[in-house]
PDB file of N, CA and C in Angstrom:
ATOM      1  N   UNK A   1      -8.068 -12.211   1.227  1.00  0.00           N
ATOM      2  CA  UNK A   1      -7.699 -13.531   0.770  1.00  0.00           C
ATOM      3  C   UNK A   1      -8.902 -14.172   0.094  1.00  0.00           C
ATOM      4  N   UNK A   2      -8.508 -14.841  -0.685  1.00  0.00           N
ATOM      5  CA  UNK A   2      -9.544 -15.417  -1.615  1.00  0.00           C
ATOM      6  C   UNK A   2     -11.022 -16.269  -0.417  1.00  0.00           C
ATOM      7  N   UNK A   3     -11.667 -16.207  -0.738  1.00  0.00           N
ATOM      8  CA  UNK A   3     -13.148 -16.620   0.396  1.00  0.00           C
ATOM      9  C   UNK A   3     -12.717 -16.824   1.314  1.00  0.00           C
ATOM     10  N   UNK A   4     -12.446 -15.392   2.234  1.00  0.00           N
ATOM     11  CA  UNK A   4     -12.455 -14.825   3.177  1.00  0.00           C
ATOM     12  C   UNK A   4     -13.315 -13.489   3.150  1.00  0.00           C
ATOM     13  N   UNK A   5     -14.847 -13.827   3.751  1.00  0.00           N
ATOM     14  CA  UNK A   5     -15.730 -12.742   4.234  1.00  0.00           C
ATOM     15  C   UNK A   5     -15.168 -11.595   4.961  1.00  0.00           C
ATOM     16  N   UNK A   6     -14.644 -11.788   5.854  1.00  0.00           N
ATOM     17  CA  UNK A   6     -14.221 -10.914   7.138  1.00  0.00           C
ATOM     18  C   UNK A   6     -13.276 -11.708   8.052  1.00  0.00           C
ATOM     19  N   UNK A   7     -12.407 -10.718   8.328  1.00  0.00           N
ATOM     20  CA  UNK A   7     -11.675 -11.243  10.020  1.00  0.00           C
ATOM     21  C   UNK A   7     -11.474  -9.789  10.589  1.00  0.00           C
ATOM     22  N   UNK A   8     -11.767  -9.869  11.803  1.00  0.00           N
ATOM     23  CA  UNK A   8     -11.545  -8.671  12.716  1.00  0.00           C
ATOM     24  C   UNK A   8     -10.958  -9.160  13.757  1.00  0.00           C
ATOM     25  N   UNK A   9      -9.771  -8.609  14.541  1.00  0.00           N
ATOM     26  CA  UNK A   9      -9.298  -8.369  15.380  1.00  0.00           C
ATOM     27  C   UNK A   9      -9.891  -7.408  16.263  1.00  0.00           C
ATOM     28  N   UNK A  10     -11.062  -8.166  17.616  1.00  0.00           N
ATOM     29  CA  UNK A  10     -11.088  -7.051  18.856  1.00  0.00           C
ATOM     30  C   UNK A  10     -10.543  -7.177  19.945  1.00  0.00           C
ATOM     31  N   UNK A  11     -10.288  -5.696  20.537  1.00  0.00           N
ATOM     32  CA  UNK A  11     -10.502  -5.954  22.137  1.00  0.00           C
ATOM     33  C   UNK A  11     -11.540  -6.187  23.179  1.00  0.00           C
ATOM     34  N   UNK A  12     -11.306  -7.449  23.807  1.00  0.00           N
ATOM     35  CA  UNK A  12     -12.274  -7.929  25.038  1.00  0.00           C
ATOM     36  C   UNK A  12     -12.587  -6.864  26.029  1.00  0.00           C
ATOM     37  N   UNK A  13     -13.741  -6.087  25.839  1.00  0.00           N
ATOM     38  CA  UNK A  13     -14.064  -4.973  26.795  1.00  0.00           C
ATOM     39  C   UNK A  13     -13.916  -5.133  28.009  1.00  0.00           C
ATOM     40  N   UNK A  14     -14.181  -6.747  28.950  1.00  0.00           N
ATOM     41  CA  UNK A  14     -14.399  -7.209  30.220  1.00  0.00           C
ATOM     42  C   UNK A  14     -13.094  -7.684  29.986  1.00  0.00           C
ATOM     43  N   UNK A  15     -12.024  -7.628  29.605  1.00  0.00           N
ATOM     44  CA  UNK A  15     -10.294  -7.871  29.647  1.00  0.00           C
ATOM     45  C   UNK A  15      -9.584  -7.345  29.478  1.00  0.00           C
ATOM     46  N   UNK A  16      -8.732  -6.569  29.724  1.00  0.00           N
ATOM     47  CA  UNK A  16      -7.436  -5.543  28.882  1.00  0.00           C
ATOM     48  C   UNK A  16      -6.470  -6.296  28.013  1.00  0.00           C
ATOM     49  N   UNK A  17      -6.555  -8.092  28.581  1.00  0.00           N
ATOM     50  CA  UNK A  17      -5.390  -9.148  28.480  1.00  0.00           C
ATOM     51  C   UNK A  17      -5.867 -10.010  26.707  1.00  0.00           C
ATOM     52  N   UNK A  18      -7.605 -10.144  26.611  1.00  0.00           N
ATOM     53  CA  UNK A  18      -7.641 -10.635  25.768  1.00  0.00           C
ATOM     54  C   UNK A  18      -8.037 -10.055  24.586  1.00  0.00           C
ATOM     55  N   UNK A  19      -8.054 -11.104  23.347  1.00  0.00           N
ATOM     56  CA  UNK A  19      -8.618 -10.313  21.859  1.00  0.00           C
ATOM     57  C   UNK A  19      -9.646 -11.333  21.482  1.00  0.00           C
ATOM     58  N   UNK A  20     -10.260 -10.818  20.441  1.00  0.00           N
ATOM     59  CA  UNK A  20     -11.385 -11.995  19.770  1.00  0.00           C
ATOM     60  C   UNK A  20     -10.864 -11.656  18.180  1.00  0.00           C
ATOM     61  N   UNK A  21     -10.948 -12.978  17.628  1.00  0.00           N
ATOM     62  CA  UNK A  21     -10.377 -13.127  16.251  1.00  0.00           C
ATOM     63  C   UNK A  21     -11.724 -13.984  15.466  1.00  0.00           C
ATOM     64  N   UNK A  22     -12.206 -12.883  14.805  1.00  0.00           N
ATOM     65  CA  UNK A  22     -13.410 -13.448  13.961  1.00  0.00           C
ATOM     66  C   UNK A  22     -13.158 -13.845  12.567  1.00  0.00           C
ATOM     67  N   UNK A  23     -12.691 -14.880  11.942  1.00  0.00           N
ATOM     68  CA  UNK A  23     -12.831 -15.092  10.369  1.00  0.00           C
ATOM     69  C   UNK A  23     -14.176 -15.542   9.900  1.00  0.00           C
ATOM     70  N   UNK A  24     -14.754 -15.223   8.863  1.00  0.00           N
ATOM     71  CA  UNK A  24     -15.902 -16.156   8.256  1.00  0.00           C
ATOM     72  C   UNK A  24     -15.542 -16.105   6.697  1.00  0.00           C
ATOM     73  N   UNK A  25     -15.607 -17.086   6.220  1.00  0.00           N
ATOM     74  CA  UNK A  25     -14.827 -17.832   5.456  1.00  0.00           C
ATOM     75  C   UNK A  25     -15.887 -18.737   4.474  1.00  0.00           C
ATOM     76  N   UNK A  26     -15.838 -18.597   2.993  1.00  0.00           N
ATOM     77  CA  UNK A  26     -16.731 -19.593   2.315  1.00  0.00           C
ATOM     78  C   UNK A  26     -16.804 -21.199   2.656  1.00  0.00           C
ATOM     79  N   UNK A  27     -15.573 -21.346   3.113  1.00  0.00           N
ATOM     80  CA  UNK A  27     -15.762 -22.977   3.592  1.00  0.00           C
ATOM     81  C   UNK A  27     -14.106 -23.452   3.992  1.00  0.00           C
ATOM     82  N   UNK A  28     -13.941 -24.468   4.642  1.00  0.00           N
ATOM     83  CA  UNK A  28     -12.989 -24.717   5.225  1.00  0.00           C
ATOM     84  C   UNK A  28     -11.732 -24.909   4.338  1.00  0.00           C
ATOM     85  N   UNK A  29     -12.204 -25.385   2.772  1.00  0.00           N
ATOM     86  CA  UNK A  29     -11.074 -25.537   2.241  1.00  0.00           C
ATOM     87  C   UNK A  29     -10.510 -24.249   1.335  1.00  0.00           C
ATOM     88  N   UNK A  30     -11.352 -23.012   1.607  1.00  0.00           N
ATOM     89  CA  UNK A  30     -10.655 -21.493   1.250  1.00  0.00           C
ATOM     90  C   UNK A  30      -9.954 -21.421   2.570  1.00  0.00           C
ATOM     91  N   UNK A  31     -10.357 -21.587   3.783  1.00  0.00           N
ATOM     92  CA  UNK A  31      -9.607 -21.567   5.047  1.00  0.00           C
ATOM     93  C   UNK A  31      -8.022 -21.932   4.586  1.00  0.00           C
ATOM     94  N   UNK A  32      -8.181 -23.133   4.688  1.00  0.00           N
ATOM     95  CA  UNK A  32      -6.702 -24.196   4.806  1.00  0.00           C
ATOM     96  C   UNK A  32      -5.778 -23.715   3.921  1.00  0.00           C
ATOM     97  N   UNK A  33      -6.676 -23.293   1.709  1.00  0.00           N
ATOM     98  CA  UNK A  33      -6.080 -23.149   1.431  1.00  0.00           C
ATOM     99  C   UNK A  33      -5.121 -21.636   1.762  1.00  0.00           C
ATOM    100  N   UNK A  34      -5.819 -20.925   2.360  1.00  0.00           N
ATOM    101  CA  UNK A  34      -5.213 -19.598   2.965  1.00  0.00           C
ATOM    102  C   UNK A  34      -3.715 -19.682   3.946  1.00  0.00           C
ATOM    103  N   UNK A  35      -3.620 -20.973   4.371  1.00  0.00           N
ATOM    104  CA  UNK A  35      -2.600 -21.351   4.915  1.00  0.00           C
ATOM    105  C   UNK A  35      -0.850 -21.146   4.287  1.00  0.00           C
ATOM    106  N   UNK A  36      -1.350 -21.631   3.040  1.00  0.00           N
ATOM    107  CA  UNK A  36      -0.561 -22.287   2.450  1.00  0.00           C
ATOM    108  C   UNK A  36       0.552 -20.524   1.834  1.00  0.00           C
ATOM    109  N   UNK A  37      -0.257 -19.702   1.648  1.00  0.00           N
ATOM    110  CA  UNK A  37      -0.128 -18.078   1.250  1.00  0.00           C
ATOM    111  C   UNK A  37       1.378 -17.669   1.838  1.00  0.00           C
ATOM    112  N   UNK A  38       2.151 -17.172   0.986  1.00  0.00           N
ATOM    113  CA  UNK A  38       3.441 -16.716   1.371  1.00  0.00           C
ATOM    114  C   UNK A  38       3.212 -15.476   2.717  1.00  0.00           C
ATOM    115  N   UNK A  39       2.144 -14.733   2.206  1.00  0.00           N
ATOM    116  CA  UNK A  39       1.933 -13.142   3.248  1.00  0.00           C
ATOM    117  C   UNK A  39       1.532 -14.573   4.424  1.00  0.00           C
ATOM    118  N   UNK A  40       0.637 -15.383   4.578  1.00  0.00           N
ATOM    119  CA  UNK A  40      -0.100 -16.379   6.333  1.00  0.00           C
ATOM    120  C   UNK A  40       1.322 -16.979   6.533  1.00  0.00           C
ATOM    121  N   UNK A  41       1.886 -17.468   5.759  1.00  0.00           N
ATOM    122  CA  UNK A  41       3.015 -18.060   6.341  1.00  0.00           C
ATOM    123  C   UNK A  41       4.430 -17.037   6.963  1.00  0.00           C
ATOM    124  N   UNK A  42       4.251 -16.068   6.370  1.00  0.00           N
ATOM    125  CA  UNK A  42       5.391 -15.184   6.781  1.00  0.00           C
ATOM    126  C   UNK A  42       5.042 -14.641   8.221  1.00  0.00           C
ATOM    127  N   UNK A  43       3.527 -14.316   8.453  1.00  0.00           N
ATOM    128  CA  UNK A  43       3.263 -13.912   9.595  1.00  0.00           C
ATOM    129  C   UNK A  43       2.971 -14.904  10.510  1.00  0.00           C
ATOM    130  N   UNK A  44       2.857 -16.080  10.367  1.00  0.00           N
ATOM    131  CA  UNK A  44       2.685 -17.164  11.328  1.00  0.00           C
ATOM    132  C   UNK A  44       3.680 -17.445  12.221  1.00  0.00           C
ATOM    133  N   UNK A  45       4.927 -17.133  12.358  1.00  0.00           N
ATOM    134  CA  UNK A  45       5.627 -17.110  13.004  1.00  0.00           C
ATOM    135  C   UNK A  45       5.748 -16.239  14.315  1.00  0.00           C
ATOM    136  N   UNK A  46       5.362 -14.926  13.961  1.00  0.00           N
ATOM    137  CA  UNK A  46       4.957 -13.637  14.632  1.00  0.00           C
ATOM    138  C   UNK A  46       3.515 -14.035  15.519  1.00  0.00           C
ATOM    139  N   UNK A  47       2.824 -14.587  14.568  1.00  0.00           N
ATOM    140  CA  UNK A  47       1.263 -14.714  15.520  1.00  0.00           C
ATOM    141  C   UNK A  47       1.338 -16.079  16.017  1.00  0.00           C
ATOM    142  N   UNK A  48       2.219 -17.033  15.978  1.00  0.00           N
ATOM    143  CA  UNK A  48       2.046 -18.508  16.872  1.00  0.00           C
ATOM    144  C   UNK A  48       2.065 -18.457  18.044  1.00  0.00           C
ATOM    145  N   UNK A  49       2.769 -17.752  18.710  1.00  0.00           N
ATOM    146  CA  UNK A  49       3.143 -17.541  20.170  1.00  0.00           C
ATOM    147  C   UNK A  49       1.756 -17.048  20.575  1.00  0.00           C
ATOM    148  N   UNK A  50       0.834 -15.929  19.796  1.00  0.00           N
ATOM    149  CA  UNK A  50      -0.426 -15.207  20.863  1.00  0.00           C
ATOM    150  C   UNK A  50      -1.332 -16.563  20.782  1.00  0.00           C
ATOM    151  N   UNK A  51      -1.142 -16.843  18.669  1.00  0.00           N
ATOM    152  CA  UNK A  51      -2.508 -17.603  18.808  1.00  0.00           C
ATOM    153  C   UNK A  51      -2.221 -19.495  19.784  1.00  0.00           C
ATOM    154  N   UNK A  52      -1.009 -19.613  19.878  1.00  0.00           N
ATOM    155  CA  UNK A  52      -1.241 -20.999  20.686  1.00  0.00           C
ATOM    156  C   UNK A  52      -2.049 -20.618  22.356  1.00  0.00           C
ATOM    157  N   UNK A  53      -1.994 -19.507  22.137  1.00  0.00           N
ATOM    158  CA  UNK A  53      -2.363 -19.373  24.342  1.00  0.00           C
ATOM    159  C   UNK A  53      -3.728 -19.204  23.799  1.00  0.00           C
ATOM    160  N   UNK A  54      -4.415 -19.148  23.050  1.00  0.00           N
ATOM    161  CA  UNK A  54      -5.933 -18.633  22.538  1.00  0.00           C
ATOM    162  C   UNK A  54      -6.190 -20.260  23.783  1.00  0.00           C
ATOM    163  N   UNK A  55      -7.529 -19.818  24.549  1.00  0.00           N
ATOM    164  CA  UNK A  55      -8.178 -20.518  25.695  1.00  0.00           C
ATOM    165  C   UNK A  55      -9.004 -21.554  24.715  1.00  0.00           C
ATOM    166  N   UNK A  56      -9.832 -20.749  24.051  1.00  0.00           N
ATOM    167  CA  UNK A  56     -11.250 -21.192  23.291  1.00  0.00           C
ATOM    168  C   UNK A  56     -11.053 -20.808  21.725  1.00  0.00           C
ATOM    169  N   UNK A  57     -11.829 -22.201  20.527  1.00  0.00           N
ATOM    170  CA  UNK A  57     -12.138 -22.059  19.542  1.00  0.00           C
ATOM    171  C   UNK A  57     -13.098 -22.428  19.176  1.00  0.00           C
ATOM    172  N   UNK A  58     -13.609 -21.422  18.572  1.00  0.00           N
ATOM    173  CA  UNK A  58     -15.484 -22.499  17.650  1.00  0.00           C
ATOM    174  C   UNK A  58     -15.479 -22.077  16.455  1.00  0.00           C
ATOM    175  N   UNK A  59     -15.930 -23.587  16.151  1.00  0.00           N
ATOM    176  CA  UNK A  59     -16.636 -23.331  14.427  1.00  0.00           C
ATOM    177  C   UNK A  59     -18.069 -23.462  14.207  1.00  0.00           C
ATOM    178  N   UNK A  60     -18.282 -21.684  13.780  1.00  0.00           N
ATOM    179  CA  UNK A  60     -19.558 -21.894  13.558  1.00  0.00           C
ATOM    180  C   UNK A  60     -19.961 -21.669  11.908  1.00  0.00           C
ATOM    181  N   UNK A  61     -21.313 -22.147  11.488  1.00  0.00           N
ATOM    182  CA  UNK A  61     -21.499 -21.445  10.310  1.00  0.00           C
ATOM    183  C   UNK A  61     -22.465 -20.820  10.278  1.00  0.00           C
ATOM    184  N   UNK A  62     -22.342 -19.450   9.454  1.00  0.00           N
ATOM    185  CA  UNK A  62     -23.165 -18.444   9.835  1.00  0.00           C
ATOM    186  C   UNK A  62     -24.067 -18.328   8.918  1.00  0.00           C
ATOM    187  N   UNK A  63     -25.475 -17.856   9.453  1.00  0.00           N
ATOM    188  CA  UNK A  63     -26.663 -18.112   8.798  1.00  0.00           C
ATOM    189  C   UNK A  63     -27.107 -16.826   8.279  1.00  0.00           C
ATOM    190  N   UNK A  64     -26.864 -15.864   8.405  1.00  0.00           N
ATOM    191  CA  UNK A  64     -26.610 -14.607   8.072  1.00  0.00           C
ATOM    192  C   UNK A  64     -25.898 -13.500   8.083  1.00  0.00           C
ATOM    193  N   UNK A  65     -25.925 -12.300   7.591  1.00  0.00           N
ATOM    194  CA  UNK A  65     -25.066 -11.312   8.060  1.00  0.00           C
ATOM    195  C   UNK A  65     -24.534 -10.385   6.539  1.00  0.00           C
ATOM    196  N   UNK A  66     -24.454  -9.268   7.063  1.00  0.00           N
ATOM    197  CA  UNK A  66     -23.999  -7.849   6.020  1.00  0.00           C
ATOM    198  C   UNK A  66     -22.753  -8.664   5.202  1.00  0.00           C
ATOM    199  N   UNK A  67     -23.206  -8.591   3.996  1.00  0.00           N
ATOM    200  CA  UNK A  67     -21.635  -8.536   3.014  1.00  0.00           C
ATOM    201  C   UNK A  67     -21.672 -10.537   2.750  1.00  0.00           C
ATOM    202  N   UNK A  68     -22.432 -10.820   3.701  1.00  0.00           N
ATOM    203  CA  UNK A  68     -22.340 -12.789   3.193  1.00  0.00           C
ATOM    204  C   UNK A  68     -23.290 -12.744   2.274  1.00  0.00           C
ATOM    205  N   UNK A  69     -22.968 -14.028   1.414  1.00  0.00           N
ATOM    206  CA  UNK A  69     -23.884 -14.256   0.532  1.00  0.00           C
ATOM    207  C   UNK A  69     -25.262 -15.068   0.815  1.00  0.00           C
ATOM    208  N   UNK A  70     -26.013 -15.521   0.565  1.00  0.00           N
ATOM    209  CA  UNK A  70     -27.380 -15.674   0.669  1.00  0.00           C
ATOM    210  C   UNK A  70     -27.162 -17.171   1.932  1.00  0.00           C
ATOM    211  N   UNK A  71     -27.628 -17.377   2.535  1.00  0.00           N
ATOM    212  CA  UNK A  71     -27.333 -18.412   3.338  1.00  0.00           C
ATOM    213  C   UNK A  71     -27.733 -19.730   2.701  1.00  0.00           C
ATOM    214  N   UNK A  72     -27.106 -20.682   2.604  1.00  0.00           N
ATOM    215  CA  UNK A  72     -27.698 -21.955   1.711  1.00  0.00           C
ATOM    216  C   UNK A  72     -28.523 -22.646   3.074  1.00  0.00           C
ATOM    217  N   UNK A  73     -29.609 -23.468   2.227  1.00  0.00           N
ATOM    218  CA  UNK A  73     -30.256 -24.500   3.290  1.00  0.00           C
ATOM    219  C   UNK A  73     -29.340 -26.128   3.554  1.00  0.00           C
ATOM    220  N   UNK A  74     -29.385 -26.109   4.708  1.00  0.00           N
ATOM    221  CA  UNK A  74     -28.719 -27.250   5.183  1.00  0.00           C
ATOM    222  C   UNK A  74     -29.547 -28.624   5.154  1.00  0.00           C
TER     223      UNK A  74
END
């Protein structure tokens, strides 16, 4: 999807029950607009049920990493 770095789907080694869902993303409004996408909306229906029980969310921004682009100064 358009500025979308990465998302991975893992399994929680210390859980059989949970997953970790990593996106990193150029900025919140490639996020949102990703929403709006016929393929996010078709599957949102299918993934509402896991992702509403999700316990925990954070937003972080990432200061480095393989495949991101240069980190800007804040």
């Amino acid at each position: 999807m358009p500025g979308c770095f990465s998302y991975v789907v893992a399994k929680d080694s210390a859980d059989e029950n949970a997953i970790w869902v990593t996106e990193v993303w150029d900025g919140l409004a490639s996020h949102d607009t990703s929403l709006s996408l016929p393929s996010v909306k078709n599957a949102m229906p299918r993934a509402k049920e896991i992702v509403s029980s999700f316990e925990r969310i954070a937003v972080t921004s990432p200061v480095w990493g393989v495949g991101l682009p240069a980190a800007r100064a804040h």
